[in-house]
N, C-alpha and C. Protein backbone atom coordinates (compact mmCIF):
# COMPACT_ATOMS: atom_id res chain seq x y z
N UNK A 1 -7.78 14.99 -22.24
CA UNK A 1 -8.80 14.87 -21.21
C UNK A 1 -8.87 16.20 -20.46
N UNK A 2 -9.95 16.46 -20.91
CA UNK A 2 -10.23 18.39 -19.60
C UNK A 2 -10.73 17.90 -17.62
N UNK A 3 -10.93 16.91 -17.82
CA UNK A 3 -11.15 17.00 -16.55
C UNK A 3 -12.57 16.73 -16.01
N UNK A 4 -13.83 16.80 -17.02
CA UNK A 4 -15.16 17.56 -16.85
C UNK A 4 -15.50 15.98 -16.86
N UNK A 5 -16.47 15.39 -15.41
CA UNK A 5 -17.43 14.61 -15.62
C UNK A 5 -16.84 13.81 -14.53
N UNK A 6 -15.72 13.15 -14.62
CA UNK A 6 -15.02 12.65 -13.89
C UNK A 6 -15.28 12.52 -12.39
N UNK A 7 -15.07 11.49 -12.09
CA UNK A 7 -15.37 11.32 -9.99
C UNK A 7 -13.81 11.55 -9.45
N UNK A 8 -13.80 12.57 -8.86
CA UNK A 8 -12.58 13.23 -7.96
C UNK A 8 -12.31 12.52 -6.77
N UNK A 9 -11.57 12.14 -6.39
CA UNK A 9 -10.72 11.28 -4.99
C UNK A 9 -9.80 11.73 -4.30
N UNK A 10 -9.82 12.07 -3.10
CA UNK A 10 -9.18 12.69 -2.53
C UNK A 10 -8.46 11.40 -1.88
N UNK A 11 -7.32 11.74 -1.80
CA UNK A 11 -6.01 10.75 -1.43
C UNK A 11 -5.30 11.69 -0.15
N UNK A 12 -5.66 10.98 1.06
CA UNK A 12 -5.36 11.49 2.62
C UNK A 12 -3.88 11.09 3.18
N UNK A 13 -3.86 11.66 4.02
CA UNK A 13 -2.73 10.92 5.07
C UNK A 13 -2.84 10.09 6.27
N UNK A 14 -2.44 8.72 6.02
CA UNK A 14 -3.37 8.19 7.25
C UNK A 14 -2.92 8.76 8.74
N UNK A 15 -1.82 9.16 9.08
CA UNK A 15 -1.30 9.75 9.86
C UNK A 15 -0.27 10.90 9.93
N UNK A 16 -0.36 11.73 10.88
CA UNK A 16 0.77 12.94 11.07
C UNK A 16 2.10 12.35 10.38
N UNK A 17 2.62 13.38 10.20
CA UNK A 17 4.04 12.59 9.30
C UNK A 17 4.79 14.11 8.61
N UNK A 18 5.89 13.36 7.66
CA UNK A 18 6.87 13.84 6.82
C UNK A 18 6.10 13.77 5.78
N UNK A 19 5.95 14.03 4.45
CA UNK A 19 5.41 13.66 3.14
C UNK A 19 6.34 13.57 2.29
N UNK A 20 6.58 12.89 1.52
CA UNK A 20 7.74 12.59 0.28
C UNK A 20 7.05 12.92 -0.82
N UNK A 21 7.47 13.36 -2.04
CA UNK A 21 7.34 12.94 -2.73
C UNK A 21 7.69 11.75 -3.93
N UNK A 22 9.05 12.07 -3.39
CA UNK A 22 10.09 11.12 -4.23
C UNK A 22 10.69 10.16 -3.22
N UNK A 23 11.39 8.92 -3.72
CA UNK A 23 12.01 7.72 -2.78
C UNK A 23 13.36 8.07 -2.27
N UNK A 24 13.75 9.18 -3.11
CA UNK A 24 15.75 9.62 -2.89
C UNK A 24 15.39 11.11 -3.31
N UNK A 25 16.42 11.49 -2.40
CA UNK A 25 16.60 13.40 -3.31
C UNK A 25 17.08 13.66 -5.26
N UNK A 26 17.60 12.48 -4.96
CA UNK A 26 18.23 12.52 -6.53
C UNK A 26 17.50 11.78 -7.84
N UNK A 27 15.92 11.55 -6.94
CA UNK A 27 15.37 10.88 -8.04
C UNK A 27 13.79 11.45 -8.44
N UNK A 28 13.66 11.19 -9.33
CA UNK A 28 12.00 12.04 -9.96
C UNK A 28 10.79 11.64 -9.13
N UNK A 29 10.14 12.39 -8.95
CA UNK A 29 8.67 12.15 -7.99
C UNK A 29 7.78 10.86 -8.74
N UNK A 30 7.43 10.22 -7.27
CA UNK A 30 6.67 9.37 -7.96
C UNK A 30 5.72 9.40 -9.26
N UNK A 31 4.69 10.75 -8.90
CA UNK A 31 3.83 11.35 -9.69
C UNK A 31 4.13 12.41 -9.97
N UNK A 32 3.60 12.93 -10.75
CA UNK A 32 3.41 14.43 -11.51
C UNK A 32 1.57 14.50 -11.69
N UNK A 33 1.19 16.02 -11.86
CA UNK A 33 0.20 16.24 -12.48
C UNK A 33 -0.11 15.86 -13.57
N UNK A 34 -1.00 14.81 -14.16
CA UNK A 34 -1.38 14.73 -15.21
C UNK A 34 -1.23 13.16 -15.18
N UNK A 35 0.05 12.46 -14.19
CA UNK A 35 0.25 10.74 -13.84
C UNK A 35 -1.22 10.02 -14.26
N UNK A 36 -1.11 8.91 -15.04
CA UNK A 36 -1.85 7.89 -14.92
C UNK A 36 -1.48 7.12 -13.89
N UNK A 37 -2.30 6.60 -12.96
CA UNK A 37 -1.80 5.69 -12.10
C UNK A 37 -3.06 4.48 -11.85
N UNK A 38 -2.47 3.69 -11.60
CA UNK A 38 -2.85 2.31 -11.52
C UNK A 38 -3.51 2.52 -9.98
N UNK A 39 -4.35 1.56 -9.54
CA UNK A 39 -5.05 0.92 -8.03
C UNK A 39 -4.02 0.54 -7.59
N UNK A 40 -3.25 1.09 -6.23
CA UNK A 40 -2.70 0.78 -5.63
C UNK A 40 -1.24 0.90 -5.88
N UNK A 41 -1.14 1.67 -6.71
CA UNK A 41 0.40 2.72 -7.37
C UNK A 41 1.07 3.57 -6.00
N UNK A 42 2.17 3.46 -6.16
CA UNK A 42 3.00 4.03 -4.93
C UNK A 42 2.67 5.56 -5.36
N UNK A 43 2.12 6.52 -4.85
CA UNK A 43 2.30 7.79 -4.72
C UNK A 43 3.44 9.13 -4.50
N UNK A 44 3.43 8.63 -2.71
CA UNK A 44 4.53 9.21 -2.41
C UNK A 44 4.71 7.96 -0.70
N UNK A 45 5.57 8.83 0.01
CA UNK A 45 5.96 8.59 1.36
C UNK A 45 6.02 9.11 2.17
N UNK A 46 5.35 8.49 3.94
CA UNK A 46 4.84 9.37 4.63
C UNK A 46 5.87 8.87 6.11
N UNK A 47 6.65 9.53 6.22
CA UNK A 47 7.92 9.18 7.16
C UNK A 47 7.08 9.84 8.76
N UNK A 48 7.00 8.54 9.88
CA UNK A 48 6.41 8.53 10.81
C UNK A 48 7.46 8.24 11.94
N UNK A 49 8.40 8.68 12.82
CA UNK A 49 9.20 8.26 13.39
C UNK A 49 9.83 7.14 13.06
N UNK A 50 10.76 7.56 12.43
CA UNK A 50 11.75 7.05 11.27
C UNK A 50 11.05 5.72 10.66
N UNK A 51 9.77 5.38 10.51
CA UNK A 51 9.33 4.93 9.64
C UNK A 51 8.58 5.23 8.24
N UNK A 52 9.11 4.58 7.48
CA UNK A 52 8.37 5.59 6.06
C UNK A 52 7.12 4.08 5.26
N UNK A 53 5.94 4.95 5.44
CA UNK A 53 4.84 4.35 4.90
C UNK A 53 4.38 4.53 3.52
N UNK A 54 4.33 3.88 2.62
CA UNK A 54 4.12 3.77 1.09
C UNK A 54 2.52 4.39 0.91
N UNK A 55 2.29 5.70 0.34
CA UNK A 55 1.01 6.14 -0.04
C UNK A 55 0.68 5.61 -1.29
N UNK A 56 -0.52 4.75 -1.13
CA UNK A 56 -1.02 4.63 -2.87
C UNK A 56 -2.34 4.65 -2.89
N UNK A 57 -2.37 4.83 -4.11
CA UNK A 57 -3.68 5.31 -4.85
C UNK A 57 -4.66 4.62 -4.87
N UNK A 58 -5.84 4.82 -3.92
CA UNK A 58 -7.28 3.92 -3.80
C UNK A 58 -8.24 3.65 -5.20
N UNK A 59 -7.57 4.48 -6.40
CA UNK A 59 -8.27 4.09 -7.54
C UNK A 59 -7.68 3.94 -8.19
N UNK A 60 -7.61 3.90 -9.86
CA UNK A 60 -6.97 3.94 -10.88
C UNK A 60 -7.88 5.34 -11.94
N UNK A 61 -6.71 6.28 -12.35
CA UNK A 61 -6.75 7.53 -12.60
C UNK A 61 -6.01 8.19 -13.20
N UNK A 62 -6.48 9.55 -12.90
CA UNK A 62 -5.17 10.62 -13.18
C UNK A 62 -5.04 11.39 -12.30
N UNK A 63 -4.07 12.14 -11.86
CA UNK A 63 -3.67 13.06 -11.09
C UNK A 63 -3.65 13.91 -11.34
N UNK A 64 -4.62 14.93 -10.39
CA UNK A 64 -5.19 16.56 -11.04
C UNK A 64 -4.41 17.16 -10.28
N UNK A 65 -4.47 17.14 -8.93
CA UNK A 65 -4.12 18.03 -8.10
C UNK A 65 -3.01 17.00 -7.07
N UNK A 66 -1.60 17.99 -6.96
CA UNK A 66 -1.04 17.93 -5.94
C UNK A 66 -0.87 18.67 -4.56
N UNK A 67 -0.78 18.72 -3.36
CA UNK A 67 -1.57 19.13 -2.62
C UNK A 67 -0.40 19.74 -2.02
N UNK A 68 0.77 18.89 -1.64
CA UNK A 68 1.27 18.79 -0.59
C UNK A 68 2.82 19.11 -1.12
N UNK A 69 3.74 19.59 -0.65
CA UNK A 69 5.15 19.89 -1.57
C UNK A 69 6.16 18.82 -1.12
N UNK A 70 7.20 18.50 -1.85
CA UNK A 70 8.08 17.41 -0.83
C UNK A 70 8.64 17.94 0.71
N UNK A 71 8.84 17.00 1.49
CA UNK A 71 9.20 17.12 2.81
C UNK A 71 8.74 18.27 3.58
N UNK A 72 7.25 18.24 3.08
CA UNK A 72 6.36 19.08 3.87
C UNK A 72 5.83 18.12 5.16
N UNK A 73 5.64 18.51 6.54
CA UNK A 73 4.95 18.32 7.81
C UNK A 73 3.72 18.03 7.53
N UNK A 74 2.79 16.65 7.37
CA UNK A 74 1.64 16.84 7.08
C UNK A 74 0.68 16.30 8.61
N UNK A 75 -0.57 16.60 8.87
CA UNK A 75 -1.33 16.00 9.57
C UNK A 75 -2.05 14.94 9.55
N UNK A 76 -2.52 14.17 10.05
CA UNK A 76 -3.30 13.04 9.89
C UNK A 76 -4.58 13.66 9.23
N UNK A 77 -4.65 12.69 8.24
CA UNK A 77 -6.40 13.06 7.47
C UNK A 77 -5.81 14.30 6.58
N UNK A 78 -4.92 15.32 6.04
CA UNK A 78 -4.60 16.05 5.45
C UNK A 78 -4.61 15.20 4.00
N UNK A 79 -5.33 16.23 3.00
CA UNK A 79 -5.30 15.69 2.02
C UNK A 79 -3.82 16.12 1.27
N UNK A 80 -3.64 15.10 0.44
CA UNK A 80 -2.20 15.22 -0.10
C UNK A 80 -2.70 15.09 -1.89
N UNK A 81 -3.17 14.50 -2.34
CA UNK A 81 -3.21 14.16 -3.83
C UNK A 81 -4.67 14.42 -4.38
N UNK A 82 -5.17 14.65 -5.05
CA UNK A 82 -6.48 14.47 -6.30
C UNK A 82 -6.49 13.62 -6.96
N UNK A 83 -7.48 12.35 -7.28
CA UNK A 83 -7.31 11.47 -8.40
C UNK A 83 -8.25 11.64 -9.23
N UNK A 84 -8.74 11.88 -10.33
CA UNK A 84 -9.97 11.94 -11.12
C UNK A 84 -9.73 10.64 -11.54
N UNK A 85 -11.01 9.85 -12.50
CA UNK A 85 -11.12 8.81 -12.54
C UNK A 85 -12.56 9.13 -13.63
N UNK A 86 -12.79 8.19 -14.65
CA UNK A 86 -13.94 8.47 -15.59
C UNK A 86 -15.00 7.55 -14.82
């Protein structure tokens, strides 16, 4: 799949936060570039005064673009992920 035609989705932060990518330091990121993911697939995690909120995916797709690096400072409304979708 090249990418070409596809409806692009931008996947936000609903609020200021921490960004995860992964659930533990010692374990593989939810996604990678290239992830198929399902409607409503855990993404990553968005740690809000010591609460951590489950990001998932408003479509079912692939993952073009990652935005955001692990335990990066993100803002509210900051986009974090790309989903293409046919």
């Amino acid at each position: 799949m090249t990418g070409s035609g596809g409806k692009r989705v931008e996947v936000k932060a609903p609020m200021s936060g921490v960004f995860y990518r992964r659930p533990a330091p010692e374990v593989a990121p939810y996604v990678e570039i290239g992830t198929e993911v399902k409607k409503k697939q855990v993404l990553g995690l968005l740690e809000t005064m010591k609460v951590f909120q489950k990001i998932k995916s408003k479509i079912s797709g692939r993952v073009v673009e990652i935005i955001v690096e692990n335990e990066t400072p993100v803002k509210d409304d900051e986009v974090l992920f790309v989903i293409e979708t046919d």
